[in-house]
N, C-alpha and C. Protein backbone atom coordinates (compact mmCIF):
# COMPACT_ATOMS: atom_id res chain seq x y z
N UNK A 1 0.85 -1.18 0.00
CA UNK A 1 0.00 0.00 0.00
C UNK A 1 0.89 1.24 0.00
N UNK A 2 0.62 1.93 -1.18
CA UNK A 2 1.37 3.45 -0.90
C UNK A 2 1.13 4.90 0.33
N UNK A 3 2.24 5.19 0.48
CA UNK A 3 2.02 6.12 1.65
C UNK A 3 2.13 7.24 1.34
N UNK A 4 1.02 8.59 1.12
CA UNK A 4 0.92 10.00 0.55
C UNK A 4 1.15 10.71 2.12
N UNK A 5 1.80 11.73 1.98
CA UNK A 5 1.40 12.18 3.32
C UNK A 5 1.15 14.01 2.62
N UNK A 6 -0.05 14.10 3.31
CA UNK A 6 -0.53 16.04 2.83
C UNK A 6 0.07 16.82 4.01
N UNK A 7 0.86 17.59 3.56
CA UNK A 7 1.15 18.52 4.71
C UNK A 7 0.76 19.81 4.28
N UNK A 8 -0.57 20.53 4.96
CA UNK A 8 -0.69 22.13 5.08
C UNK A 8 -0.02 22.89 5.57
N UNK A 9 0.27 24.18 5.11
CA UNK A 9 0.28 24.85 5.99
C UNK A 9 -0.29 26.27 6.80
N UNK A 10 0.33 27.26 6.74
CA UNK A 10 -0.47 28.62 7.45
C UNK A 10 -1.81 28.78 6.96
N UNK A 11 -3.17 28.84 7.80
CA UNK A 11 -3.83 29.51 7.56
C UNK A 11 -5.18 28.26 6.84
N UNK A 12 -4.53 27.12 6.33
CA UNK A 12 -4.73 26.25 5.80
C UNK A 12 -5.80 25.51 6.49
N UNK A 13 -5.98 25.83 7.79
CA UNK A 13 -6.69 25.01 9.28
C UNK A 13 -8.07 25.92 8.87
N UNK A 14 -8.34 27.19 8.40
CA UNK A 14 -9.48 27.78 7.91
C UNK A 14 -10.18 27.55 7.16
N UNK A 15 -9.82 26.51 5.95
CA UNK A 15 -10.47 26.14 4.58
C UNK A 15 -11.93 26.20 4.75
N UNK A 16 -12.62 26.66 4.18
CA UNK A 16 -14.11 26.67 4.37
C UNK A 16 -14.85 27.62 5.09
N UNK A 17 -13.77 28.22 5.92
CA UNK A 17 -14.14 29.76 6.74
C UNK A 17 -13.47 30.91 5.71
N UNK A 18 -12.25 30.71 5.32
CA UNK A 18 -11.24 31.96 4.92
C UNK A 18 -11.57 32.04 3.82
N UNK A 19 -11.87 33.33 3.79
CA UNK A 19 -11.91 33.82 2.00
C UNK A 19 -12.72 32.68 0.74
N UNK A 20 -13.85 32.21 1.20
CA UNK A 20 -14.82 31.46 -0.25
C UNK A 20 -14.01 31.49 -1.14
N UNK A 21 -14.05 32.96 -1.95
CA UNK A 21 -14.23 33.57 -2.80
C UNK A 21 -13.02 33.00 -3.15
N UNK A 22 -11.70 32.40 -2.80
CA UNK A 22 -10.78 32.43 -3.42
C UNK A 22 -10.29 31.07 -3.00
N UNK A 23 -10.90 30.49 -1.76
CA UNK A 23 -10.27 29.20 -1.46
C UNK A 23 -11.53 28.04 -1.42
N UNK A 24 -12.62 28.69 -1.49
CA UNK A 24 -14.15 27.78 -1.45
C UNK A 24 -14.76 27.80 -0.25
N UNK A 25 -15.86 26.96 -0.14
CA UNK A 25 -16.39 27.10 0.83
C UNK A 25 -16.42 26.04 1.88
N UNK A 26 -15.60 24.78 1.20
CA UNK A 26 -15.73 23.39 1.89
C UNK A 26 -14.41 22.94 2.48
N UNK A 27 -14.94 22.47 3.97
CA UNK A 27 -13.54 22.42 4.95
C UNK A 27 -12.82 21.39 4.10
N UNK A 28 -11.41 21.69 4.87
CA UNK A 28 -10.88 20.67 4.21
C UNK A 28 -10.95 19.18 4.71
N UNK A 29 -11.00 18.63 5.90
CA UNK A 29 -11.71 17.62 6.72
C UNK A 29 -12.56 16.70 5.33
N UNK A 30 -13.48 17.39 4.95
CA UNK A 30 -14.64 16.89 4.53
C UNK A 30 -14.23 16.32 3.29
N UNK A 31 -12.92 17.10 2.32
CA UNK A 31 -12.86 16.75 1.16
C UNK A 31 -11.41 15.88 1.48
N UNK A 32 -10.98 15.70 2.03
CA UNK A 32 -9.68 14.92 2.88
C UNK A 32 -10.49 12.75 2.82
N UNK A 33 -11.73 13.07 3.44
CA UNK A 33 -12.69 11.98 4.05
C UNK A 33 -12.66 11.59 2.43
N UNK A 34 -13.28 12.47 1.84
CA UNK A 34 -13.81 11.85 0.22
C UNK A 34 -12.49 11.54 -0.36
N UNK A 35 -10.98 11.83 -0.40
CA UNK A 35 -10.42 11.93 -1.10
C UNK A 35 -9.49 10.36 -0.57
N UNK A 36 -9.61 10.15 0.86
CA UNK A 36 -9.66 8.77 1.06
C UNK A 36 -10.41 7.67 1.09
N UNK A 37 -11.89 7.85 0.65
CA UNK A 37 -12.87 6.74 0.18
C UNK A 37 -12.45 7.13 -1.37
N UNK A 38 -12.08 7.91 -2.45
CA UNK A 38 -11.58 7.57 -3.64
C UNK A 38 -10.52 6.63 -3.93
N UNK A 39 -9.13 6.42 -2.89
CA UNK A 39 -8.12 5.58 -3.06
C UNK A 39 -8.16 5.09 -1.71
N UNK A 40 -9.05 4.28 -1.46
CA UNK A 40 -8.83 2.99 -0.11
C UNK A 40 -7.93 1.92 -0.21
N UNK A 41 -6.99 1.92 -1.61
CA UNK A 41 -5.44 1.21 -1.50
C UNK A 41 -4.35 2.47 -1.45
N UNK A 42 -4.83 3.81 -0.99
CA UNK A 42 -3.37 4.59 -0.64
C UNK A 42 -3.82 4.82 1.13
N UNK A 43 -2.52 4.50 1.57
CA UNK A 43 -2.59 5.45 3.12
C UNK A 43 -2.54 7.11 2.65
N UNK A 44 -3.37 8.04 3.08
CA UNK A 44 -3.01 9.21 2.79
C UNK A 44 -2.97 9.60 4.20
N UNK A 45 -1.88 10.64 4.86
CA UNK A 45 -1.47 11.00 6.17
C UNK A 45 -1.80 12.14 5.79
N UNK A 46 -2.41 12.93 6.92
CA UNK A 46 -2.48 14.76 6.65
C UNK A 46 -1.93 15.30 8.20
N UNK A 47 -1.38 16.54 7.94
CA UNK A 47 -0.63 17.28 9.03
C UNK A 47 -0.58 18.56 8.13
N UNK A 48 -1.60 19.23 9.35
CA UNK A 48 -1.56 20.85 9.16
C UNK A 48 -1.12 21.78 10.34
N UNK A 49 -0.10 23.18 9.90
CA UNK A 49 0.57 23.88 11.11
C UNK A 49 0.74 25.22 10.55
N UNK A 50 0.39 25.87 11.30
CA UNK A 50 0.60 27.61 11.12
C UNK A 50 2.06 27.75 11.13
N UNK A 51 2.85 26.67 11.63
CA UNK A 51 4.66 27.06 12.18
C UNK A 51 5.26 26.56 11.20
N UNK A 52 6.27 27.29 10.71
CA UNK A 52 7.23 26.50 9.82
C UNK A 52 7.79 25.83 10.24
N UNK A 53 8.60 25.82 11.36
CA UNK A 53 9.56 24.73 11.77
C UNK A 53 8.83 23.37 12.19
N UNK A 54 7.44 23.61 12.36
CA UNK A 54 6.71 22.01 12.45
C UNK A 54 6.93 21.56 10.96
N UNK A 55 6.65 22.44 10.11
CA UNK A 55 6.32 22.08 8.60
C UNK A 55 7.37 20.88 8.20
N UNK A 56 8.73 21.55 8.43
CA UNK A 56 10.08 20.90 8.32
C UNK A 56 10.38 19.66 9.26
N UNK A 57 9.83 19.90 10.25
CA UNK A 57 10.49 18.44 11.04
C UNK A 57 8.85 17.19 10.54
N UNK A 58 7.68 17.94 10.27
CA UNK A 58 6.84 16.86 9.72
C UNK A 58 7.89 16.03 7.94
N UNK A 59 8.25 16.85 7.37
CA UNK A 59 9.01 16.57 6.02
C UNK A 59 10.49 15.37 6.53
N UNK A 60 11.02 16.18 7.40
CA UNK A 60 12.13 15.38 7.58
C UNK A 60 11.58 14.24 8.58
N UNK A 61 10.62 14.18 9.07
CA UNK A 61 9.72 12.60 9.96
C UNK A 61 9.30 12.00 8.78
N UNK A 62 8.88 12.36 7.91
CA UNK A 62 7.94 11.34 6.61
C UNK A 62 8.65 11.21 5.38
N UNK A 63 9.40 12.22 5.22
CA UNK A 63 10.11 11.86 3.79
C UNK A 63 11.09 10.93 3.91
N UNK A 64 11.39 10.41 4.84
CA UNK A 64 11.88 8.83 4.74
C UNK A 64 11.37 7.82 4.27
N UNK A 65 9.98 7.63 4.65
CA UNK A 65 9.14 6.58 4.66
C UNK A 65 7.93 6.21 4.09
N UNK A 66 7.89 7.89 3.01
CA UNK A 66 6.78 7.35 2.58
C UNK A 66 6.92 7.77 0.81
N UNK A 67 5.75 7.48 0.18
CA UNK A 67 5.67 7.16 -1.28
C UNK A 67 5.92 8.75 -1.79
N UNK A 68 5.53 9.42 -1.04
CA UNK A 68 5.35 11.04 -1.35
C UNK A 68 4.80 11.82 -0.44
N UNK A 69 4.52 13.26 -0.88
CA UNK A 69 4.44 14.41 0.16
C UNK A 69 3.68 15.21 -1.38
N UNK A 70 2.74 15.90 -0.72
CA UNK A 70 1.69 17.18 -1.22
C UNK A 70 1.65 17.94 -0.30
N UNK A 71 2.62 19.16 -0.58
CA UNK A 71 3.29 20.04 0.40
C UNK A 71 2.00 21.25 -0.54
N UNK A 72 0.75 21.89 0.75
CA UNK A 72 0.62 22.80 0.31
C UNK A 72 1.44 24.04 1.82
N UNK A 73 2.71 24.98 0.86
CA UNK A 73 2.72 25.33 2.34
C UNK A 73 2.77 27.09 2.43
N UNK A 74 1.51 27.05 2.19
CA UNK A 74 0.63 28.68 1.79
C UNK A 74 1.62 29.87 1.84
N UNK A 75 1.92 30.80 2.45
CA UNK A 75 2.49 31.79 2.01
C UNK A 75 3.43 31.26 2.30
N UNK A 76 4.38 30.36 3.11
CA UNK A 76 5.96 29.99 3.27
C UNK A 76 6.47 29.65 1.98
N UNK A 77 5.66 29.22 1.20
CA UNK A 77 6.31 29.35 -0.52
C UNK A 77 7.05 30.29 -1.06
N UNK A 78 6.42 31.41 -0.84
CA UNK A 78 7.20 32.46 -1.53
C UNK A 78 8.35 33.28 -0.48
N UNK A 79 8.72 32.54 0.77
CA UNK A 79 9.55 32.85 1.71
C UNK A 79 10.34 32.15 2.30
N UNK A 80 10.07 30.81 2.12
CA UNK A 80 10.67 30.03 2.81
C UNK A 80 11.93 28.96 1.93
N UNK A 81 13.53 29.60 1.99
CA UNK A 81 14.47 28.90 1.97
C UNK A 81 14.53 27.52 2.68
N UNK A 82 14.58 27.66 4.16
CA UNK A 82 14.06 26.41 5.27
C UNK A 82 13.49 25.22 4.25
N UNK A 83 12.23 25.71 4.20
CA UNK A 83 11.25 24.56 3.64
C UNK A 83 12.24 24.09 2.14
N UNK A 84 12.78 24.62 1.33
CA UNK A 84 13.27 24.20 0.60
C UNK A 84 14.46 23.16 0.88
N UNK A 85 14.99 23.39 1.73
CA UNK A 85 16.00 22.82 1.95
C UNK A 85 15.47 21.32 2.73
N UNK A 86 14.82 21.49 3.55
CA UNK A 86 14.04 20.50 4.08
C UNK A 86 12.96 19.28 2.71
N UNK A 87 12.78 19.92 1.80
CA UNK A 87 12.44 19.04 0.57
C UNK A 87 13.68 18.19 0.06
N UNK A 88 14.69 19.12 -0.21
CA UNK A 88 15.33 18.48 -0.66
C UNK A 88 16.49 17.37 0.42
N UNK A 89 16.28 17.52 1.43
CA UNK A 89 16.89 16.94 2.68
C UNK A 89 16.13 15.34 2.51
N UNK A 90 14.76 14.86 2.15
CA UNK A 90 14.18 13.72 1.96
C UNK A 90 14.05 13.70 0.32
N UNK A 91 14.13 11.88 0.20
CA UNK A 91 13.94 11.10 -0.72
C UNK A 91 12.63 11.29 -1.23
N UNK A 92 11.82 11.36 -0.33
CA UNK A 92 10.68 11.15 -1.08
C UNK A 92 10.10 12.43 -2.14
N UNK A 93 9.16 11.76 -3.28
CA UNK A 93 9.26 13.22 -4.21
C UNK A 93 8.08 14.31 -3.34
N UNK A 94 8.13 15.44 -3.26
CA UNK A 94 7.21 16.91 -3.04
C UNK A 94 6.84 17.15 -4.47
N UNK A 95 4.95 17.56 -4.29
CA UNK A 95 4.77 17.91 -4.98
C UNK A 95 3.69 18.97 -4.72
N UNK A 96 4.37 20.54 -4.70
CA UNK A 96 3.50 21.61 -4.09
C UNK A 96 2.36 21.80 -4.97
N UNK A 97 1.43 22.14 -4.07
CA UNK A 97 -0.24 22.52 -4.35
C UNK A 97 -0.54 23.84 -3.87
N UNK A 98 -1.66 24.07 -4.08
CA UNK A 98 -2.27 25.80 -4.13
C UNK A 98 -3.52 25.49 -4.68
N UNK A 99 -4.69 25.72 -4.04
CA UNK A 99 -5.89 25.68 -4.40
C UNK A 99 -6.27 26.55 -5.30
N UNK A 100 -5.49 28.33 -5.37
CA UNK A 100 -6.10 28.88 -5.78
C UNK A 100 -4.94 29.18 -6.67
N UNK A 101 -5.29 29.79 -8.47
CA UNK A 101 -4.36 30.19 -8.95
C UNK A 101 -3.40 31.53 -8.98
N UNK A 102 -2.68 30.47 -8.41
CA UNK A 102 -1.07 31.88 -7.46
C UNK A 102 -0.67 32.71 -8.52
N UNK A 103 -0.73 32.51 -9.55
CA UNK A 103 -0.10 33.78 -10.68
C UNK A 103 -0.97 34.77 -11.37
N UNK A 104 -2.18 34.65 -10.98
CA UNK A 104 -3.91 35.21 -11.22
C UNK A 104 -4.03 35.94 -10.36
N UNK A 105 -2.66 36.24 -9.36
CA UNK A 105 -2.83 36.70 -7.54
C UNK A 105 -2.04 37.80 -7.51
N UNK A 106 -1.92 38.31 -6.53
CA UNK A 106 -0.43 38.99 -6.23
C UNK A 106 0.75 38.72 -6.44
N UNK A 107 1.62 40.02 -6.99
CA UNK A 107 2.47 39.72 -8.12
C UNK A 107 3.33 39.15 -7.11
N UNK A 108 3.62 39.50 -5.88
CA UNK A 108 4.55 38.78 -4.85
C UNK A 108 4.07 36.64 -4.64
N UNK A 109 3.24 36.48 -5.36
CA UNK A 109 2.92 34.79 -5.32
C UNK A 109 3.08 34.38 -5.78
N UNK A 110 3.86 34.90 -7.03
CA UNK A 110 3.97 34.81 -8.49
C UNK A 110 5.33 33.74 -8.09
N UNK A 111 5.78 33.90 -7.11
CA UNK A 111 7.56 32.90 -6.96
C UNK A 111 7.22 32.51 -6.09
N UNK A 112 7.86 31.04 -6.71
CA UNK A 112 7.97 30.16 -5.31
C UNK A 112 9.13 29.63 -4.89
N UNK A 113 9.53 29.81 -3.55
CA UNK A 113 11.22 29.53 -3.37
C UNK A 113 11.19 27.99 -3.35
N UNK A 114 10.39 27.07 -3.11
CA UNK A 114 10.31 25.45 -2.69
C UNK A 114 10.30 25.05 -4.37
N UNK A 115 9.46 25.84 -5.43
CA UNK A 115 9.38 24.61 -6.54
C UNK A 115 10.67 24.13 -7.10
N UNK A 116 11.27 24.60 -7.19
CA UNK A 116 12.97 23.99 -7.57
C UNK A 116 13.19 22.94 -7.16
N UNK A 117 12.77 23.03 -5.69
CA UNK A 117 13.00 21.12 -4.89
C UNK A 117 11.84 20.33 -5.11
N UNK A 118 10.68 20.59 -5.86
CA UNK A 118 9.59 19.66 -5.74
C UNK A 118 9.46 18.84 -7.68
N UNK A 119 8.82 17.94 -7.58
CA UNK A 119 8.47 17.00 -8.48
C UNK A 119 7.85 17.85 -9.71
N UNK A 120 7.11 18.64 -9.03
CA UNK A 120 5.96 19.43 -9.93
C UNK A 120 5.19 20.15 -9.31
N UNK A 121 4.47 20.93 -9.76
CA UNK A 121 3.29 21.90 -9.13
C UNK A 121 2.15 22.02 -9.79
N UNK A 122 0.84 22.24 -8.72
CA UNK A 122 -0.17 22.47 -9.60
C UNK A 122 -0.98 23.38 -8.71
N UNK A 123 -0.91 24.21 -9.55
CA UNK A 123 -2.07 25.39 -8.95
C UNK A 123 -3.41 25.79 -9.85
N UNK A 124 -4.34 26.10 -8.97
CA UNK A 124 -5.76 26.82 -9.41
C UNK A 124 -6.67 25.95 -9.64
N UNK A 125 -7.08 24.38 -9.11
CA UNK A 125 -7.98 23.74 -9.46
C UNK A 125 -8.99 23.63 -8.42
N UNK A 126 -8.76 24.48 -7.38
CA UNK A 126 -9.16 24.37 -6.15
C UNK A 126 -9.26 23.05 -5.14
N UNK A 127 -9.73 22.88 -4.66
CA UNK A 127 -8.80 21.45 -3.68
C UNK A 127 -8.98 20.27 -4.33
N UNK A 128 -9.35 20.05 -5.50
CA UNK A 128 -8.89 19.21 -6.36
C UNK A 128 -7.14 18.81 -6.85
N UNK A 129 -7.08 20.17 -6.65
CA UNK A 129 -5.42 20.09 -6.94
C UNK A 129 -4.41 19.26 -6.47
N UNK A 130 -5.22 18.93 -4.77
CA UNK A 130 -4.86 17.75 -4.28
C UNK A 130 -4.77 16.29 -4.41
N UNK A 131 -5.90 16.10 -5.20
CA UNK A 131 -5.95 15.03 -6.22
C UNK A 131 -5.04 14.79 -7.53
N UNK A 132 -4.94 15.85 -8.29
CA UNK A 132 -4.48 16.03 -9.18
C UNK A 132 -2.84 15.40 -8.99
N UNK A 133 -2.58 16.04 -7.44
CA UNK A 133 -1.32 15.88 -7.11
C UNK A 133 -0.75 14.36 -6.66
N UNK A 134 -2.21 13.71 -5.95
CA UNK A 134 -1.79 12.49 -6.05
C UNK A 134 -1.48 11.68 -7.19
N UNK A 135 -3.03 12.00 -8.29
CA UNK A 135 -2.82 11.12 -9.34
C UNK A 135 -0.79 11.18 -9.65
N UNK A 136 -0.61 12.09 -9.77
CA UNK A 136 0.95 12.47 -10.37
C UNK A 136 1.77 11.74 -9.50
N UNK A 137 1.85 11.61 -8.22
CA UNK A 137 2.58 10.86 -7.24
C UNK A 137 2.43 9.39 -7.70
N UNK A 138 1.13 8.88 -7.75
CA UNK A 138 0.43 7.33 -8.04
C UNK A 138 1.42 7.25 -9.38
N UNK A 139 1.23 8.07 -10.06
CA UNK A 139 1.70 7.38 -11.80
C UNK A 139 3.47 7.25 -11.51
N UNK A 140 3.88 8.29 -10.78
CA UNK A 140 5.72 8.57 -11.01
C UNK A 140 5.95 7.07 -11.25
N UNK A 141 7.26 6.56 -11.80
CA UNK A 141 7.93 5.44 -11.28
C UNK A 141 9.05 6.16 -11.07
C-alpha cells in the first residue's frame, strides 16, 4: 500500500471559513474523508501547522518513509528557503499545491522559493489540486 502524506500549511486550518471567494467554501476535513474513500489502497497522512519549523520536522519525519508528500505550504512558498531545503533533505518526491491560482494573484505569489525542490506543481484547481497531485505521485515510477 502506498504512503501520501498532505502537509498544510499557514492559515490552511481555515479552509471553508477563509476567504470562499478564493479558497471555497468546503472544509478541508470533509474533502480529505472523500479523497480517502476515492483511493482505499493509498494510506493518505495529513498534518496541518501555522509554524514552519513544524512544517520541516513533519518533512524530515515522513520523507523517509513514505511514497510522497503534497506540500501545500501557503504563504511559506514564496519565503521560505528552510522549507526548501528541508524538501530536498528527503527522498521522497514533493509535490507543491495551491488551491487557488497563485499567478492570477499577487504579483509577490507569483515565486515560489520550494518549486525547484519539488516534483511538480499544480495550482488553481481548487482542492482538487490535491488530487491532481496524487494522481501524479500514483503514476511517477
Amino acid at each position: 500500500m502506498k504512503k501520501i502524506q498532505i502537509i498544510n500549511g499557514p492559515n490552511l486550518n481555515l479552509l471553508g471559513r477563509r476567504e470562499p471567494g478564493v479558497y471555497g467554501a468546503r472544509p478541508f476535513d470533509d474533502y480529505l474523508a472523500d479523497l480517502r474513500r476515492r483511493y482505499p489502497d493509498v494510506r493518505i497522512e495529513y498534518f496541518q501547522s501555522n509554524v514552519e519549523g513544524e512544517l520541516i520536522n513533519c518533512i524530515h519525519e515522513v520523507g523517509f518513509d513514505c511514497d510522497g508528500i503534497i506540500l501545500n505550504a501557503g504563504a511559506y512558498t514564496h519565503t521560505s528557503i528552510a522549507l526548501q531545503d528541508a524538501i530536498r533533505a528527503v527522498p521522497a518526491p514533493v509535490v507543491e499545491v495551491h488551491i487557488s491560482n497563485v499567478h492570477a494573484r499577487e504579483e509577490y505569489r507569483h515565486v515560489s522559493m520550494i518549486a525547484c525542490a519539488c516534483r511538480g506543481v499544480i495550482c488553481g484547481f481548487g482542492l482538487d489540486s490535491y488530487r491532481l497531485a496524487l494522481e501524479g505521485l500514483l503514476g511517477w515510477d
